[in-house]
C-alpha atoms as a PDB file:
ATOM      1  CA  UNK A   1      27.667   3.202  -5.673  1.00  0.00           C
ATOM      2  CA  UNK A   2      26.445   0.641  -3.769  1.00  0.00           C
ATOM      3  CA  UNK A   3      29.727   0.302  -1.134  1.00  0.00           C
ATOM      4  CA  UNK A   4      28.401   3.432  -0.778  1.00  0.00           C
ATOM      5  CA  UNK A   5      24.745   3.091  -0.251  1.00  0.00           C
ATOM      6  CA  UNK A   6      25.885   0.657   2.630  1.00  0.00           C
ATOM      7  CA  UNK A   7      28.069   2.623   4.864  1.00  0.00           C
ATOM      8  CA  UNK A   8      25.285   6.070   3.795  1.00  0.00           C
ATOM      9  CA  UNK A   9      23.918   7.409   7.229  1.00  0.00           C
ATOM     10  CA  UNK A  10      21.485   9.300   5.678  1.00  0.00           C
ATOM     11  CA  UNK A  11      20.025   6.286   3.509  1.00  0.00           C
ATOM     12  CA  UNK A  12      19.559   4.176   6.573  1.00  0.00           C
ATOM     13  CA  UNK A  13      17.935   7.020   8.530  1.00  0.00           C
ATOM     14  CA  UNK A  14      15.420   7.610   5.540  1.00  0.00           C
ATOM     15  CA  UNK A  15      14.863   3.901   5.450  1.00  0.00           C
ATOM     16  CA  UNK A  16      14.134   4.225   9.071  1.00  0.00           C
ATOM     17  CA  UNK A  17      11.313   6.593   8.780  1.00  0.00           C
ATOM     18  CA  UNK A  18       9.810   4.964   5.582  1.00  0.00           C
ATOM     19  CA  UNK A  19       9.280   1.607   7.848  1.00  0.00           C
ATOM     20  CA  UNK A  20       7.937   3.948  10.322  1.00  0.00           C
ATOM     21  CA  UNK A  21       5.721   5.101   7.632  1.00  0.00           C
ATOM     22  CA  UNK A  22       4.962   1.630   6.921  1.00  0.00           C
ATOM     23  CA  UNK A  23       4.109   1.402  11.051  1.00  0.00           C
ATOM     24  CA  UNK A  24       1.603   4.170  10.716  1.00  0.00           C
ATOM     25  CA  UNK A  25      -0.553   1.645   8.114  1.00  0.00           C
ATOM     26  CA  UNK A  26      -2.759  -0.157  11.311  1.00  0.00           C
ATOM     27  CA  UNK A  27      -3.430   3.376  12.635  1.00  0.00           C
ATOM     28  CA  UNK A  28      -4.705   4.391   8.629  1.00  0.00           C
ATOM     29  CA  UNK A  29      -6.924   1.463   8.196  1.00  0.00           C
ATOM     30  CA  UNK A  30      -8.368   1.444  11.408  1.00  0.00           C
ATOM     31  CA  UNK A  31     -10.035   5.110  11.276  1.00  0.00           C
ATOM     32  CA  UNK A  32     -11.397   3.779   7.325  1.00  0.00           C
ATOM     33  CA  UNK A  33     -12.494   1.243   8.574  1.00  0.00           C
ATOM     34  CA  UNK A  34     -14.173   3.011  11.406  1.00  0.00           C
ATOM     35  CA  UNK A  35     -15.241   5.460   9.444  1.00  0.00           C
ATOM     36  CA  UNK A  36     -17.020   3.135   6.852  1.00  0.00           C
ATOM     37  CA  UNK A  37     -18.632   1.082   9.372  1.00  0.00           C
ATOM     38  CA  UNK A  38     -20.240   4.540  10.996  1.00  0.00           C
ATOM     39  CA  UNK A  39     -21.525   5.911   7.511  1.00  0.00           C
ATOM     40  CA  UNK A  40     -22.697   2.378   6.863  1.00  0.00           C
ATOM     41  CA  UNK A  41     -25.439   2.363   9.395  1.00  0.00           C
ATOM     42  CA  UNK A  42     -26.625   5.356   7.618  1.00  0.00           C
ATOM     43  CA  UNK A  43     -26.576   7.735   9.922  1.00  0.00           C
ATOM     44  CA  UNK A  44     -27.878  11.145   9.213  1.00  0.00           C
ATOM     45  CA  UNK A  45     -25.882  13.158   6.700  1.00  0.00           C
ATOM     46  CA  UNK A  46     -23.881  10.046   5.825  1.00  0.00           C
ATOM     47  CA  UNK A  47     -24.287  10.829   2.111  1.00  0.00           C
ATOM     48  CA  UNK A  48     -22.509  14.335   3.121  1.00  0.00           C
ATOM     49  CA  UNK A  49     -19.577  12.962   5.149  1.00  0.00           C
ATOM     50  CA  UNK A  50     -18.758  10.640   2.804  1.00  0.00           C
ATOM     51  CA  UNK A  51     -18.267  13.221  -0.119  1.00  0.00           C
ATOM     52  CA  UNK A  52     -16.183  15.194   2.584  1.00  0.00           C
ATOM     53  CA  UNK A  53     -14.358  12.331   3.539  1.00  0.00           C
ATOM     54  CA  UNK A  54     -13.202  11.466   0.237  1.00  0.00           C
ATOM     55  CA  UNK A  55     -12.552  15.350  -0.725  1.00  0.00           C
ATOM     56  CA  UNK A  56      -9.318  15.133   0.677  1.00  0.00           C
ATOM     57  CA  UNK A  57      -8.064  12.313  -1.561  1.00  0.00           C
ATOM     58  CA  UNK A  58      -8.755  14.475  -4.629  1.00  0.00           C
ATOM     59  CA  UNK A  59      -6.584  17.373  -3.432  1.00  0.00           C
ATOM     60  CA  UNK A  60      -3.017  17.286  -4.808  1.00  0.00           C
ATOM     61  CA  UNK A  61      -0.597  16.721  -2.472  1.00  0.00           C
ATOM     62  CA  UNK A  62       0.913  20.027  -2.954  1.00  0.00           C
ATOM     63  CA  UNK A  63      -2.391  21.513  -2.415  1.00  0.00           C
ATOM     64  CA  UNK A  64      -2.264  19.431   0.989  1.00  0.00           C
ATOM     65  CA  UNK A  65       1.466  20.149   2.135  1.00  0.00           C
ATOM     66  CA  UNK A  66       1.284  24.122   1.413  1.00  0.00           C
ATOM     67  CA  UNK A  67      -1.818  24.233   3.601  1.00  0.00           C
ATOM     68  CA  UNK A  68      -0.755  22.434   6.649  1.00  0.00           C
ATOM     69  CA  UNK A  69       2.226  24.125   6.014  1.00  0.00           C
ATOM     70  CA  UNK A  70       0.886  27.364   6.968  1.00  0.00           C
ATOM     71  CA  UNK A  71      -1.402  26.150   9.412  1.00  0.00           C
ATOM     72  CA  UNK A  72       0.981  24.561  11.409  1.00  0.00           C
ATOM     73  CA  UNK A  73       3.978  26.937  11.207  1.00  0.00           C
ATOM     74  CA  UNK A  74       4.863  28.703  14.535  1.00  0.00           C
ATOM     75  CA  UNK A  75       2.724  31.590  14.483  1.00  0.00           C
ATOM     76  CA  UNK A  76       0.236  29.419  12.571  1.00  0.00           C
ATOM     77  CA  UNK A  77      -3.614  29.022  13.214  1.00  0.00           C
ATOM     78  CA  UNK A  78      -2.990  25.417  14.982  1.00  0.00           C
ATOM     79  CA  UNK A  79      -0.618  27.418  18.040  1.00  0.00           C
ATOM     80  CA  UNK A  80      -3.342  30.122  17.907  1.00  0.00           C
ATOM     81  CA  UNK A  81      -6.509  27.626  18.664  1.00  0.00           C
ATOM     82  CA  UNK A  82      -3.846  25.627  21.497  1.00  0.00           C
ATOM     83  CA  UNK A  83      -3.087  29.289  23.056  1.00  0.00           C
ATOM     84  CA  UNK A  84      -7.535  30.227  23.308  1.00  0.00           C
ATOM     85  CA  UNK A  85      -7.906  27.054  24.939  1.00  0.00           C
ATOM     86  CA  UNK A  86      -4.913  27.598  27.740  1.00  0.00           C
ATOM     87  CA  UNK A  87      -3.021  24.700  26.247  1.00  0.00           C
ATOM     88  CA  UNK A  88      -0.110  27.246  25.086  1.00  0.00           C
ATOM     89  CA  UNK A  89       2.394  25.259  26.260  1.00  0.00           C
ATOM     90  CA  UNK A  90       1.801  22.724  23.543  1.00  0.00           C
ATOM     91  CA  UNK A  91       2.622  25.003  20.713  1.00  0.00           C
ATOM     92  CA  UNK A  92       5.545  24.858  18.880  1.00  0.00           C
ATOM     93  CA  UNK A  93       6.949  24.749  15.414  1.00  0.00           C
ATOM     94  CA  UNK A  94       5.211  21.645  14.485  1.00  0.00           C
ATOM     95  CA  UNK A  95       7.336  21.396  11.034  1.00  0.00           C
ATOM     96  CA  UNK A  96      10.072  22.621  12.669  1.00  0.00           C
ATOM     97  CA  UNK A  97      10.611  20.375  15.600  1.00  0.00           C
ATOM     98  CA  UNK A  98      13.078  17.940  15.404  1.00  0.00           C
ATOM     99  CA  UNK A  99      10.635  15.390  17.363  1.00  0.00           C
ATOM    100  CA  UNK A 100       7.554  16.298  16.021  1.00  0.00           C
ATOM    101  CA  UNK A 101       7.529  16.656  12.008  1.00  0.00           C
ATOM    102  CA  UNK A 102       7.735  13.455  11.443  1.00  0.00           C
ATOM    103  CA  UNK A 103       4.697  12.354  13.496  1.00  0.00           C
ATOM    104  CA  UNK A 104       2.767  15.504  12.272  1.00  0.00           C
ATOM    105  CA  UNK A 105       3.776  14.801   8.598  1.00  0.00           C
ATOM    106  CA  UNK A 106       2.478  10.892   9.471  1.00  0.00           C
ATOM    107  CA  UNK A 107      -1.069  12.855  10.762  1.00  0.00           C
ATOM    108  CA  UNK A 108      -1.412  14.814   7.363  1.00  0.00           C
ATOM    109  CA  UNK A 109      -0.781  11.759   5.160  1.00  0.00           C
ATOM    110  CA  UNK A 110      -3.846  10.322   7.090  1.00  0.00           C
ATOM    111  CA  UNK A 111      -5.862  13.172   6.708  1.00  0.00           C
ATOM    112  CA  UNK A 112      -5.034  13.136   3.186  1.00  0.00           C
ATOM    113  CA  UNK A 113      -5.803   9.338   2.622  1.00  0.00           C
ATOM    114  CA  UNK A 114      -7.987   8.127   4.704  1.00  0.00           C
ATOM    115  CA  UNK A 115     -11.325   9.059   2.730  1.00  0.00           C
ATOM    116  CA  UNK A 116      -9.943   6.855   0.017  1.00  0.00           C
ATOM    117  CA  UNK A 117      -9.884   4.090   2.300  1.00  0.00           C
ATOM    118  CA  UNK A 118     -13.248   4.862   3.514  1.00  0.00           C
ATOM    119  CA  UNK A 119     -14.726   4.493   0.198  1.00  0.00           C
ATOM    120  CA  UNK A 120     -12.809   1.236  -0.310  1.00  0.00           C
ATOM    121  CA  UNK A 121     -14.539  -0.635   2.642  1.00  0.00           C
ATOM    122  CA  UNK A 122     -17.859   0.787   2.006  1.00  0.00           C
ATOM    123  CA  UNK A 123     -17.277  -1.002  -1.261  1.00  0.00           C
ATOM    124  CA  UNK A 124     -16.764  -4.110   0.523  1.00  0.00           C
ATOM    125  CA  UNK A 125     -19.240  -3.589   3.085  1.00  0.00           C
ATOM    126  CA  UNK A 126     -21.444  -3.043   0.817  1.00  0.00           C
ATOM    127  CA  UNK A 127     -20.702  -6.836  -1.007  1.00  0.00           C
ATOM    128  CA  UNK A 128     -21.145  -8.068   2.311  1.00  0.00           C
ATOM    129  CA  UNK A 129     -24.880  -9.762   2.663  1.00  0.00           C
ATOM    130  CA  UNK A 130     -27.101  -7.734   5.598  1.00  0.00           C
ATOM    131  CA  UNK A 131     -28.264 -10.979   6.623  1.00  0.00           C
ATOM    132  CA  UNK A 132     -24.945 -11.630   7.778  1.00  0.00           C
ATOM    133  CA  UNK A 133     -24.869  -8.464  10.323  1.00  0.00           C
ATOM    134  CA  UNK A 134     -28.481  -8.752  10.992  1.00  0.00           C
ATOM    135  CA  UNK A 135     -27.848 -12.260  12.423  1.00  0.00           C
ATOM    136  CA  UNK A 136     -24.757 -11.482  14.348  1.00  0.00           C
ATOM    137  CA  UNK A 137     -26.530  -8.696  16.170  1.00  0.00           C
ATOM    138  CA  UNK A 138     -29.231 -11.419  16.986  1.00  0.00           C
ATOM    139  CA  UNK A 139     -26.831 -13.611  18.409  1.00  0.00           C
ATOM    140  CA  UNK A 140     -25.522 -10.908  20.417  1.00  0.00           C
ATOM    141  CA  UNK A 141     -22.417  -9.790  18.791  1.00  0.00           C
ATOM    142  CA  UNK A 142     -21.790  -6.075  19.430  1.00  0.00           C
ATOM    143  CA  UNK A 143     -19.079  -3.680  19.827  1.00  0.00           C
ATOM    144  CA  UNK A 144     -15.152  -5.326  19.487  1.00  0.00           C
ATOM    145  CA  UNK A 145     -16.620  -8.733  19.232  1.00  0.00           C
ATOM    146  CA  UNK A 146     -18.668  -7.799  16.193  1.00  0.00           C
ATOM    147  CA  UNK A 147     -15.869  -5.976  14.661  1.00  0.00           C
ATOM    148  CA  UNK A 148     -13.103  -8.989  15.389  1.00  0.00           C
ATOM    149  CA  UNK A 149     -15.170 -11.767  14.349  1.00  0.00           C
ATOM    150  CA  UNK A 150     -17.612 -10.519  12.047  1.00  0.00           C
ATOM    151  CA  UNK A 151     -16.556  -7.384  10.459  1.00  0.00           C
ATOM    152  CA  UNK A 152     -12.951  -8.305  10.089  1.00  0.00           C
ATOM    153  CA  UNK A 153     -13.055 -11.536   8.355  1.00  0.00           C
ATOM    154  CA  UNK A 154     -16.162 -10.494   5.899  1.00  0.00           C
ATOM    155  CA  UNK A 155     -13.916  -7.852   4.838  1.00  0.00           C
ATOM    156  CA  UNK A 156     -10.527  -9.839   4.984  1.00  0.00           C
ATOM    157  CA  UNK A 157      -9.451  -9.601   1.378  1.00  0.00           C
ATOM    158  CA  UNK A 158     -10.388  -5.723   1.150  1.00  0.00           C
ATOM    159  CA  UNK A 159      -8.700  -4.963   4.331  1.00  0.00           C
ATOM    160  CA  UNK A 160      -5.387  -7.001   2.717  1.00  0.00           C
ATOM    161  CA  UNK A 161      -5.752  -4.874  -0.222  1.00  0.00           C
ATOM    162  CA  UNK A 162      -5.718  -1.755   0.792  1.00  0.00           C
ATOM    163  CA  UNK A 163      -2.812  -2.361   3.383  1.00  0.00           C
ATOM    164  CA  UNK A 164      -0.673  -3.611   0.708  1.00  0.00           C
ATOM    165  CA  UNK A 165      -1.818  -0.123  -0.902  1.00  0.00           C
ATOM    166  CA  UNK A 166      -0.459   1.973   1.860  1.00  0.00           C
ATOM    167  CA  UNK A 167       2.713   0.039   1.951  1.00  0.00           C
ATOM    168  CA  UNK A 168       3.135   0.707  -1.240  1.00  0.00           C
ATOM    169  CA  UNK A 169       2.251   4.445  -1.115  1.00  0.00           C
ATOM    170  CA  UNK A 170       4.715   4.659   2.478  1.00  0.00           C
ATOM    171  CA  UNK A 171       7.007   4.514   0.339  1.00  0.00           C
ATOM    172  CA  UNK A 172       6.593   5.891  -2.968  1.00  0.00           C
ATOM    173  CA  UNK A 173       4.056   8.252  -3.251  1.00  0.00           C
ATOM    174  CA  UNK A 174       4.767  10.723  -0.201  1.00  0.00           C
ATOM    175  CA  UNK A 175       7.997  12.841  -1.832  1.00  0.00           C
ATOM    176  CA  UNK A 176       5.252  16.147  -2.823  1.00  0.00           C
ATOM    177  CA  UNK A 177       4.350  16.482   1.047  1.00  0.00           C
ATOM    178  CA  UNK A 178       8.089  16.158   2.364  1.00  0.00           C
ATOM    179  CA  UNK A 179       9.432  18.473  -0.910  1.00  0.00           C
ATOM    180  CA  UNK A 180       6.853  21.233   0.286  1.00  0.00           C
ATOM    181  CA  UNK A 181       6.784  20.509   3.492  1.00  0.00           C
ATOM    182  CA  UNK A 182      10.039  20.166   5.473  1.00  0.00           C
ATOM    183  CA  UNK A 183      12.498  19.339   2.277  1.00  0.00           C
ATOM    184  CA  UNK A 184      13.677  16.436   4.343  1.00  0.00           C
ATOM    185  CA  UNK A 185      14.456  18.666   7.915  1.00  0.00           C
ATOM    186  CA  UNK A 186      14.540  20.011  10.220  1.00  0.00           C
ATOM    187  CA  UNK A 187      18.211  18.117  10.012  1.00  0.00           C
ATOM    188  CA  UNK A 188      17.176  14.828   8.365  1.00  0.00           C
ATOM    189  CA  UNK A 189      14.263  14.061  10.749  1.00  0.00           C
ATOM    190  CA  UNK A 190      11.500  13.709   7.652  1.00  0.00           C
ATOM    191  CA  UNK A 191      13.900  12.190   5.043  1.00  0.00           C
ATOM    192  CA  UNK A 192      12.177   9.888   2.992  1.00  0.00           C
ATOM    193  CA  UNK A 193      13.973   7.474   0.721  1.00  0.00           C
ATOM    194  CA  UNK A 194      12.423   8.565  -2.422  1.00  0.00           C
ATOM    195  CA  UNK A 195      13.244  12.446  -1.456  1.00  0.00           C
ATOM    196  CA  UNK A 196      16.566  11.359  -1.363  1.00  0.00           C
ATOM    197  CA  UNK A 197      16.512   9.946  -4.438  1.00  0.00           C
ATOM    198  CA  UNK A 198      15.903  13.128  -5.869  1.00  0.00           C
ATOM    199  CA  UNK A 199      18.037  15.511  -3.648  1.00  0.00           C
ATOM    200  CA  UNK A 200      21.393  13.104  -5.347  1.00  0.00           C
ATOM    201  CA  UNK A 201      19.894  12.726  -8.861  1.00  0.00           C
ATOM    202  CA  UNK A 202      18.971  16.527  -9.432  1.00  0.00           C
ATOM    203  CA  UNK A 203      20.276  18.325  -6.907  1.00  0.00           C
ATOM    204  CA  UNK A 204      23.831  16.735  -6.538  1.00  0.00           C
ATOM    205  CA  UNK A 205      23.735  15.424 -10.199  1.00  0.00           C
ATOM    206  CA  UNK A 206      24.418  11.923  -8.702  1.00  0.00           C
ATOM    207  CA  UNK A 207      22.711   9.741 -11.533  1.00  0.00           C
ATOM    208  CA  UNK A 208      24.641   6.736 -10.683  1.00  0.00           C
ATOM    209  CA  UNK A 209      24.213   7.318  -6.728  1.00  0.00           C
ATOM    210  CA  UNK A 210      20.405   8.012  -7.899  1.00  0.00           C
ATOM    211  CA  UNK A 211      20.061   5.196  -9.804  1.00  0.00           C
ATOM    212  CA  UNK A 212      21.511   2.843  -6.869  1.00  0.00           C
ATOM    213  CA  UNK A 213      19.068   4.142  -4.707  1.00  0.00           C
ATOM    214  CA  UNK A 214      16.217   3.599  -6.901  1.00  0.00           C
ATOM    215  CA  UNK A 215      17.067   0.167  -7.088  1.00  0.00           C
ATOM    216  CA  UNK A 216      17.139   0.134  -3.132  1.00  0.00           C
ATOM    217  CA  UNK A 217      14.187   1.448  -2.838  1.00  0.00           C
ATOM    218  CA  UNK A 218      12.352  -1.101  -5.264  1.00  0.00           C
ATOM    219  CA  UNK A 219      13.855  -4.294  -3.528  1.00  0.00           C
ATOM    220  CA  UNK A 220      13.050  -2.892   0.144  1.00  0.00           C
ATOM    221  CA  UNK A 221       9.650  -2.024  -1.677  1.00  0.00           C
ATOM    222  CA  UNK A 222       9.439  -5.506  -3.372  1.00  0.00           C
ATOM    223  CA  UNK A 223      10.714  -7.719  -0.145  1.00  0.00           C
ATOM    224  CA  UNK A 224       8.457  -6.249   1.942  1.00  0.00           C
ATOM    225  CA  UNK A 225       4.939  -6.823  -0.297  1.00  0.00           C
ATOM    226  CA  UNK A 226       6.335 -10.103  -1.080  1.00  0.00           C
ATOM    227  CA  UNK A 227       6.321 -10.837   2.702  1.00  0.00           C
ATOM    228  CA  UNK A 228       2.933  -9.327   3.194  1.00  0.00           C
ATOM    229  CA  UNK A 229       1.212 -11.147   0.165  1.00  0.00           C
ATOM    230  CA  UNK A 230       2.899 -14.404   1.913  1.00  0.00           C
ATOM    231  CA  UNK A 231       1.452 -13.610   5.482  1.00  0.00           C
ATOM    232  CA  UNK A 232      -1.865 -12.540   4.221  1.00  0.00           C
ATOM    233  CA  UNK A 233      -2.222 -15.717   1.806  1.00  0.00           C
ATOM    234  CA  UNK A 234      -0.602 -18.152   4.483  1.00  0.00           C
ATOM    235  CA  UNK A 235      -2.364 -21.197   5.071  1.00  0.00           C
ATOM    236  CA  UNK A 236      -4.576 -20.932   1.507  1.00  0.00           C
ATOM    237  CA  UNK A 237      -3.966 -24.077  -1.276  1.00  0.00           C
END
């Protein structure tokens, strides 16, 4: 089984677009993190975005993949909206397109996390003394200089937390949005390891295939936490 898993085409492409996945995790904690930071200087209504931000993160991803799903199908209400405002030649079938599922797919999994990161760093932002923002604004910090060298390292070990989160979630918590979604397609442009996984174990009643890609998936999963914890923790005795 595992010969096999080697010479598989269709494992390596799925491994291919989990580490895309895994790509996609700067892009997800940057709009928390924005996010947080804007609701943080309580702005008005910030008590109101931040239940709708989080609203998302409560909806099962079923819920979430059946929706888009219809939204963005070819004669969906996304193409609609695109054709009103004379940008018609940007519709297409967004699910359905080789080159674009996988980057809309990548879109919806941040729409559907992202307000649980959101409430994660107002956590920490909230541990964070004002003092410490009230002084740096003094001094003059403002804009990307306040965020690199203020923001970032107050919120260091959150920001390490929640990354090692969504690399763990790239790769084993997305098969509900790809099984309702695109089951894997168009071709095998949105095959995720995990959804492969189940396509040989129940579909192909593969156990032993199954079982040998499990056990792939939990030593790419494994290796590549282990490498993060070691980068983030590099340079600490």
């Amino acid at each position: 089984n595992f010969a096999e898993l080697l010479g598989d085409d269709v494992f390596r492409t799925a491994v291919k677009h989990n580490l895309l996945l895994v790509g996609a995790v700067p892009l997800w904690l940057l709009v928390s993190l924005a996010l947080a930071l804007l609701i943080h200087q309580d702005i008005p209504g910030s008590r109101f975005f931040r239940a709708a931000f989080f609203l998302p993160s409560v909806l099962s991803p079923v819920i979430v993949g059946t929706l888009f799903t219809a939204l963005l199908r070819s004669t969906g209400p996304a193409n609609g909206a695109l054709k009103l405002l004379g940008l018609g030649t940007l519709a297409r079938d967004w699910l359905g397109d080789p080159h674009a599922a996988l980057p809309t797919m990548v879109l919806v999994m941040l729409w559907c996390i992202f307000g649980m990161g959101v409430i994660v760093f107002l956590a920490g932002l909230a541990a964070v003394p004002k003092e410490l923002f009230e002084a740096a604004r003094i001094d003059g910090a403002q804009g990307w200089s306040f965020l690199v060298y203020i923001v970032i390292p107050s919120l260091r070990y959150v920001i390490e937390f929640w990354a090692v989160n969504l690399v763990v979630w790239s790769f084993t918590s997305l098969f509900a949005f790809v099984y309702v979604m695109t089951g894997g397609g168009p071709g095998y442009a949105t095959m995720l390891v995990e959804y492969q996984l189940y396509l040989q174990a129940f579909e192909f009643n593969r156990m032993g295939y199954a079982c040998a890609l499990g056990t792939a998936l939990f030593m790419v999963v494994f290796g590549i936490v282990l490498l993060q914890v070691r980068l983030m923790t590099r340079g600490e005795d």
